[in-house]
PDB file of N, CA and C in Angstrom:
ATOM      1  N   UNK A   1      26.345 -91.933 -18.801  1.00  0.00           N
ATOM      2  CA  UNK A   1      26.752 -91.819 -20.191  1.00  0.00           C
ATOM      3  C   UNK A   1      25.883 -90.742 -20.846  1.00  0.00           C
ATOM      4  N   UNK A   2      26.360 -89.817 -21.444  1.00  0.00           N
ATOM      5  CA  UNK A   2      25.952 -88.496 -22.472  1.00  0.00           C
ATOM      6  C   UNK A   2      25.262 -89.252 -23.309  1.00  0.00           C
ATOM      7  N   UNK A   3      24.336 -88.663 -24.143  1.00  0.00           N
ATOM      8  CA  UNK A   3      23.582 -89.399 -24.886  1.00  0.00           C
ATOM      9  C   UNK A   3      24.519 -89.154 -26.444  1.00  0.00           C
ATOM     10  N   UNK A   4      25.074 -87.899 -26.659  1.00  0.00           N
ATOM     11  CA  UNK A   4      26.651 -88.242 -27.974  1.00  0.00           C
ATOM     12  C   UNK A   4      27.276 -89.453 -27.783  1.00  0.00           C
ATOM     13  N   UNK A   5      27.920 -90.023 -26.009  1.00  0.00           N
ATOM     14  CA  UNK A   5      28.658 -91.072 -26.246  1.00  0.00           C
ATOM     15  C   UNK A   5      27.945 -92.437 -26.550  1.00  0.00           C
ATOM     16  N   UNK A   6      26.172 -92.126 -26.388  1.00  0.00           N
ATOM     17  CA  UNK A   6      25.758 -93.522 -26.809  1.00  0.00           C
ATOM     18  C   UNK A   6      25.404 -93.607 -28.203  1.00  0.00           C
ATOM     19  N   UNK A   7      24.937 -92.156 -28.687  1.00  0.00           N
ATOM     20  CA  UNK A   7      24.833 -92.541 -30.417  1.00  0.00           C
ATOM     21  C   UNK A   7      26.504 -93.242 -30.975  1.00  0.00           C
ATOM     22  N   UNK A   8      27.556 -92.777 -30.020  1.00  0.00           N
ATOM     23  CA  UNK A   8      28.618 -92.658 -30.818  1.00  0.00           C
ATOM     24  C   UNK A   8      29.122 -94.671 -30.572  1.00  0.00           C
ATOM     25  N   UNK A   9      28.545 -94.769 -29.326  1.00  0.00           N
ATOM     26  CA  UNK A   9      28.848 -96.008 -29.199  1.00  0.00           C
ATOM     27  C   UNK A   9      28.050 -96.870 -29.899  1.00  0.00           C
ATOM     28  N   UNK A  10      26.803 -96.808 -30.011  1.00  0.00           N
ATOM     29  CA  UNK A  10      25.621 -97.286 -31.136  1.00  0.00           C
ATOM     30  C   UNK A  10      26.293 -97.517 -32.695  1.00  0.00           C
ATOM     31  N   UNK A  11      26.374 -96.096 -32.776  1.00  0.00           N
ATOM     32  CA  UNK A  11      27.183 -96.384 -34.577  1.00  0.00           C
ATOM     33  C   UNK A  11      28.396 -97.012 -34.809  1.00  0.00           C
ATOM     34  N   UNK A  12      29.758 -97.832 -33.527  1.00  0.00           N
ATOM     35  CA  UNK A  12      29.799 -98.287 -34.078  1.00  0.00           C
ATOM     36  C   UNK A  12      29.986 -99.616 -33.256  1.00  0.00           C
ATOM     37  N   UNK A  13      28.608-100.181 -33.120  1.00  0.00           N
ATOM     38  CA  UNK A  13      28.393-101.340 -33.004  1.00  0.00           C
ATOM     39  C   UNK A  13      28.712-102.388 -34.561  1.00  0.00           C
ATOM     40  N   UNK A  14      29.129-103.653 -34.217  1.00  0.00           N
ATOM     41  CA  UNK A  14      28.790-104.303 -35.575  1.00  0.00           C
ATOM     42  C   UNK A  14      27.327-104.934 -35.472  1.00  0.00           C
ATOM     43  N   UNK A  15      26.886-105.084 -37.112  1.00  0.00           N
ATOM     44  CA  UNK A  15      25.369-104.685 -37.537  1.00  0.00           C
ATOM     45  C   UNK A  15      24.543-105.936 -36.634  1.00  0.00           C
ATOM     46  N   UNK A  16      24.927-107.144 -36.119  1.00  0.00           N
ATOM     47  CA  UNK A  16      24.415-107.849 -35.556  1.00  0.00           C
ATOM     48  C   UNK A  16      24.351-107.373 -34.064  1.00  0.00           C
ATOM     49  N   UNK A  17      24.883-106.475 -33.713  1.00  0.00           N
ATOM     50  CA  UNK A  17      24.693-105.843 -32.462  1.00  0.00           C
ATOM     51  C   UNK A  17      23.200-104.743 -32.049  1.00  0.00           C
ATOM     52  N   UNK A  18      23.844-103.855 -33.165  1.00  0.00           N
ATOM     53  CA  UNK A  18      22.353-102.876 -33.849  1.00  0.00           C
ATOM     54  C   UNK A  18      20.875-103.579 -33.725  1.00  0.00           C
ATOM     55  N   UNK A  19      21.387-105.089 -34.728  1.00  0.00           N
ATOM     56  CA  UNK A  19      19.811-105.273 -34.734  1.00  0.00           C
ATOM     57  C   UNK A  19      19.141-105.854 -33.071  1.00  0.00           C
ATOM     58  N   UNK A  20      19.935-106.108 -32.465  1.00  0.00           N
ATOM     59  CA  UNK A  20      19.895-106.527 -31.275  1.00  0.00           C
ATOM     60  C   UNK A  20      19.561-105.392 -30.059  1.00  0.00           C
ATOM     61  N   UNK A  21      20.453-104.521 -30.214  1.00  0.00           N
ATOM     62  CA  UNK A  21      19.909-103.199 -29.453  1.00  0.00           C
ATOM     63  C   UNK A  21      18.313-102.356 -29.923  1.00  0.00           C
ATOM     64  N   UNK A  22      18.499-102.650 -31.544  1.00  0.00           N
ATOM     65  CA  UNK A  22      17.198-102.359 -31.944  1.00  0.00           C
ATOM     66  C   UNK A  22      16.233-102.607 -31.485  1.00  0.00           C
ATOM     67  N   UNK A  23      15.400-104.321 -31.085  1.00  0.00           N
ATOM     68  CA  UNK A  23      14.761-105.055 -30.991  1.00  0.00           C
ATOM     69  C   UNK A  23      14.327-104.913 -29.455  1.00  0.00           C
ATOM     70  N   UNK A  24      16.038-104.528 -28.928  1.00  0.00           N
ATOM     71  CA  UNK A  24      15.385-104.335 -27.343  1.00  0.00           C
ATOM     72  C   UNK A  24      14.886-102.877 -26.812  1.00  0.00           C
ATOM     73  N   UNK A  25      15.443-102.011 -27.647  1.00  0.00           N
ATOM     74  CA  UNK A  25      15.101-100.397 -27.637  1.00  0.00           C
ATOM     75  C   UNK A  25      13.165-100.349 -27.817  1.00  0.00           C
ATOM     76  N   UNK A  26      12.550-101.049 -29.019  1.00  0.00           N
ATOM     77  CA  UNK A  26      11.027-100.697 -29.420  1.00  0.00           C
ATOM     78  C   UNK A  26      10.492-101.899 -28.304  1.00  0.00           C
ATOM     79  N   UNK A  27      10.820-102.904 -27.678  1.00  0.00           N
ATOM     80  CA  UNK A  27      10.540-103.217 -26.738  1.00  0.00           C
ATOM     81  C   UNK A  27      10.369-102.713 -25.300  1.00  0.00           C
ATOM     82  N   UNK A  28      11.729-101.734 -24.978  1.00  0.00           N
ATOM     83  CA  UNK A  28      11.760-100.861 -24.171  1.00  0.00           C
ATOM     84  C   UNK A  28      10.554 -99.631 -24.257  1.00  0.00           C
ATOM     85  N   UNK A  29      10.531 -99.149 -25.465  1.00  0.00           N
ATOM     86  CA  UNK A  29      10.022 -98.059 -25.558  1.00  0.00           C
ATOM     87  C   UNK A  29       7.984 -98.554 -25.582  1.00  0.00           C
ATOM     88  N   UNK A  30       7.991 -99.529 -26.386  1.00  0.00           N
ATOM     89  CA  UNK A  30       6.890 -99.895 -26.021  1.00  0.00           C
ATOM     90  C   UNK A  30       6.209-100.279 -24.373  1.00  0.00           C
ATOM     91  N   UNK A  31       6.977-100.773 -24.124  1.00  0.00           N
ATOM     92  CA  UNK A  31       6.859-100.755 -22.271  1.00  0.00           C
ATOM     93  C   UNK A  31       6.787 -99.420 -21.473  1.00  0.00           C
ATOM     94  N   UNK A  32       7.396 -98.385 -22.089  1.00  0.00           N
ATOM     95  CA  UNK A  32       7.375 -96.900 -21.730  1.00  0.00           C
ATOM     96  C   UNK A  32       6.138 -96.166 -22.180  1.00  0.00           C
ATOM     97  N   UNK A  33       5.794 -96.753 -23.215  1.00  0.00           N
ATOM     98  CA  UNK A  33       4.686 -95.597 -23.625  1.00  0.00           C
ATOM     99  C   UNK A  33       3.149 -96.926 -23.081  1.00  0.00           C
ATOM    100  N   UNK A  34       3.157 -97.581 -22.817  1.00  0.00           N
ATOM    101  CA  UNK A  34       1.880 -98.395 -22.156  1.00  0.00           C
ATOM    102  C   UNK A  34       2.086 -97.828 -20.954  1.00  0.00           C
ATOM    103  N   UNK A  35       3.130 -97.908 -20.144  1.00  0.00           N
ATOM    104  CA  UNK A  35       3.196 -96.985 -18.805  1.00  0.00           C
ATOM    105  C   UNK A  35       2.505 -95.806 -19.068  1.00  0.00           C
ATOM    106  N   UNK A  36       3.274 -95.151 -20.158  1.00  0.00           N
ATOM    107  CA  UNK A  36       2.153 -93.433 -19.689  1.00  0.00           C
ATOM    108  C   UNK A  36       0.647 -93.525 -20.173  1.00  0.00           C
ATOM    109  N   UNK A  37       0.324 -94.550 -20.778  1.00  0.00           N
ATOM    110  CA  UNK A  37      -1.244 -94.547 -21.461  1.00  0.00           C
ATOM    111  C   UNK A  37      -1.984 -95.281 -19.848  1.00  0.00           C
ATOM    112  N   UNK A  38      -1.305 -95.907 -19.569  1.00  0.00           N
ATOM    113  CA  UNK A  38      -1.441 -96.654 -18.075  1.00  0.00           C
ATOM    114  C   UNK A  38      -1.569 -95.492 -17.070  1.00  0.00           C
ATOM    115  N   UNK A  39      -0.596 -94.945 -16.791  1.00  0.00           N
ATOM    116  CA  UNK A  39      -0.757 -93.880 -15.474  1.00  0.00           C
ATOM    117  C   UNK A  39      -1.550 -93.028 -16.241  1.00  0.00           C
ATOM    118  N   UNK A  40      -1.909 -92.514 -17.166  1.00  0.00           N
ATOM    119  CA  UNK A  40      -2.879 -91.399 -17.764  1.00  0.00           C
ATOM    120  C   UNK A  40      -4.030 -92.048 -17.460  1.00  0.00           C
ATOM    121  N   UNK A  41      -4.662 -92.906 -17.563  1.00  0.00           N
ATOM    122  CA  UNK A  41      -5.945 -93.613 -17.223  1.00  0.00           C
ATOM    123  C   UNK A  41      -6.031 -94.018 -15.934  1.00  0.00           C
ATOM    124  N   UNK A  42      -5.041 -94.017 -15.297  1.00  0.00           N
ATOM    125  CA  UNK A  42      -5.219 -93.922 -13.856  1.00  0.00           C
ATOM    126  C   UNK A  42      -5.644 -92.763 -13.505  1.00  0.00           C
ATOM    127  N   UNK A  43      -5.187 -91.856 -13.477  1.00  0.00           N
ATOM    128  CA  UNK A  43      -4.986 -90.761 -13.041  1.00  0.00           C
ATOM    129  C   UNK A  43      -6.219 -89.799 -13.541  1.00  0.00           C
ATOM    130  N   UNK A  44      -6.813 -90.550 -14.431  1.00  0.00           N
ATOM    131  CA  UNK A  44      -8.618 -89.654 -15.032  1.00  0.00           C
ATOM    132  C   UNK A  44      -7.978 -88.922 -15.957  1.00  0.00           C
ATOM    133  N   UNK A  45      -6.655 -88.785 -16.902  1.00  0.00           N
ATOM    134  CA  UNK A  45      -6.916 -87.718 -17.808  1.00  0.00           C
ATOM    135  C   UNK A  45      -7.359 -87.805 -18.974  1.00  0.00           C
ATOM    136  N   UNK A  46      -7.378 -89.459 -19.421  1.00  0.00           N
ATOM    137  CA  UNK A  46      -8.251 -89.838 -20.411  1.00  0.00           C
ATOM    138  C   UNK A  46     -10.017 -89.371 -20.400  1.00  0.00           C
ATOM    139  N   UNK A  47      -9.957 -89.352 -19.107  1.00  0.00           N
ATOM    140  CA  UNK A  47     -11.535 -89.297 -18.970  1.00  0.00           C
ATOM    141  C   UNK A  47     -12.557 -88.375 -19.460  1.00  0.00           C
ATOM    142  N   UNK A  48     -11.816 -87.380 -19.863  1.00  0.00           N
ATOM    143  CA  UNK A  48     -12.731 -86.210 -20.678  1.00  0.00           C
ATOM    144  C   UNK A  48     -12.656 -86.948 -22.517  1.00  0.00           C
ATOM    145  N   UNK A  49     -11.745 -87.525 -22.400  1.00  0.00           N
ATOM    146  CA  UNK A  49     -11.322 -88.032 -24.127  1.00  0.00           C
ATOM    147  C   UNK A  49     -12.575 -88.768 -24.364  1.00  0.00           C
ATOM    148  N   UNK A  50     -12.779 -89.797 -22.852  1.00  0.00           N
ATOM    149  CA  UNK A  50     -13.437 -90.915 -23.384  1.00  0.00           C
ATOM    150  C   UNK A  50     -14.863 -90.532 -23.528  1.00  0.00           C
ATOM    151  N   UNK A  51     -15.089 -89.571 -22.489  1.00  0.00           N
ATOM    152  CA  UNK A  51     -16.827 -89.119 -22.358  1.00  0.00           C
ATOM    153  C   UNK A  51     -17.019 -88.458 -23.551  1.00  0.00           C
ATOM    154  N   UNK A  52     -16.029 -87.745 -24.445  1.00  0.00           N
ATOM    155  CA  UNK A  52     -16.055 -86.743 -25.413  1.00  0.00           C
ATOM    156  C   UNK A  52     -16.978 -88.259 -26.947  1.00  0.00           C
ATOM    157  N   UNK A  53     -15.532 -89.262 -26.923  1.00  0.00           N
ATOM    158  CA  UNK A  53     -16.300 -90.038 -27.823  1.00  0.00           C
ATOM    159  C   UNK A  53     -17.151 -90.754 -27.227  1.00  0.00           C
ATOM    160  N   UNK A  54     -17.935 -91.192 -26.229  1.00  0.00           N
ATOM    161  CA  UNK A  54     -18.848 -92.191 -26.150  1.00  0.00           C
ATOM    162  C   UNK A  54     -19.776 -90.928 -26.319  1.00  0.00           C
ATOM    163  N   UNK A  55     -20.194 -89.148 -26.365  1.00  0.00           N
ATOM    164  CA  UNK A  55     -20.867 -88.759 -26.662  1.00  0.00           C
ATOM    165  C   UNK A  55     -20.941 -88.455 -28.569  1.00  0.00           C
ATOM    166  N   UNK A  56     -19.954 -88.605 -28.650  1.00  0.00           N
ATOM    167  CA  UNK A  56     -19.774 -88.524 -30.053  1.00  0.00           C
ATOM    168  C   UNK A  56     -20.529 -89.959 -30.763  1.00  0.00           C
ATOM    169  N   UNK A  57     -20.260 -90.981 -30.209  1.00  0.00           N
ATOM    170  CA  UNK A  57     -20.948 -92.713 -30.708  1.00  0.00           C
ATOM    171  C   UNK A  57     -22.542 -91.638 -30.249  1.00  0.00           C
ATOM    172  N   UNK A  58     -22.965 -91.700 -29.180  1.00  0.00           N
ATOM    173  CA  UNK A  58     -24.505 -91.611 -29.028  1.00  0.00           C
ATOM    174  C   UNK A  58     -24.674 -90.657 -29.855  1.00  0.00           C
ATOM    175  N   UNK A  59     -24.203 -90.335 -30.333  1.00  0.00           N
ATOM    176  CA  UNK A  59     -25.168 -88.908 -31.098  1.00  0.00           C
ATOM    177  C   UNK A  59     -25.184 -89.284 -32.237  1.00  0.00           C
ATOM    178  N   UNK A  60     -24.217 -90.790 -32.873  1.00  0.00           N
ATOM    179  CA  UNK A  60     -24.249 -91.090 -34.617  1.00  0.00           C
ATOM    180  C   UNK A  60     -23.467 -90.597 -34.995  1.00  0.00           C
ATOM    181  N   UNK A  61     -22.467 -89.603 -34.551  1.00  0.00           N
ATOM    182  CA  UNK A  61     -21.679 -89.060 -35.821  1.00  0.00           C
ATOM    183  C   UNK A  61     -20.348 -89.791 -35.438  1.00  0.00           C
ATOM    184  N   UNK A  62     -20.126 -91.176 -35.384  1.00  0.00           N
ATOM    185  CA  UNK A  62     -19.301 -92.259 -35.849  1.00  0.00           C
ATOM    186  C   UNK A  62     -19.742 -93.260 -36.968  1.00  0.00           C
ATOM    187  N   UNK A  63     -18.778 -93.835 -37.596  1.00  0.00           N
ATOM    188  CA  UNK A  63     -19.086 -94.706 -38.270  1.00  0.00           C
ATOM    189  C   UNK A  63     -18.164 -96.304 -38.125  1.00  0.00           C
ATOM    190  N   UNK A  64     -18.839 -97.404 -38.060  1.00  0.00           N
ATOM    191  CA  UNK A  64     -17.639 -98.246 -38.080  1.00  0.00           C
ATOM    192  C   UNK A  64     -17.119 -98.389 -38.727  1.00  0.00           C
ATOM    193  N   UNK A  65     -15.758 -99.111 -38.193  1.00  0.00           N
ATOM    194  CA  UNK A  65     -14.214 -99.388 -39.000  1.00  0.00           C
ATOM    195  C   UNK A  65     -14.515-100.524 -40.170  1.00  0.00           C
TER     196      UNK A  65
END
């Protein structure tokens, strides 16, 4: 399926459908983006991020939340 025929099929869902596809879409997508924060930390590319702030905490120029 083209992604036109799914907006087109989306819009015209009736609205109890929507909220239903809604609910499972930010569920979906939340499961998608923990995957890439997941394989990114596998994979070490966080790892310059993280050494960057734990040198940033030792040096003081953080403050807590």
């Amino acid at each position: 399926m083209k992604l036109k025929e799914l907006e087109n099929t989306i819009a015209h869902l009736p609205p109890e459908e929507v909220a239903r596809f809604r609910e499972w879409f930010l569920e979906f997508d939340a499961e998608q983006f923990d995957r890439r924060i997941q394989d990114d930390a596998d994979s070490g590319r966080l790892d310059a991020l993280a050494e960057s702030a734990l040198a940033e905490h030792a040096a003081g120029r953080t403050k807590p939340l």
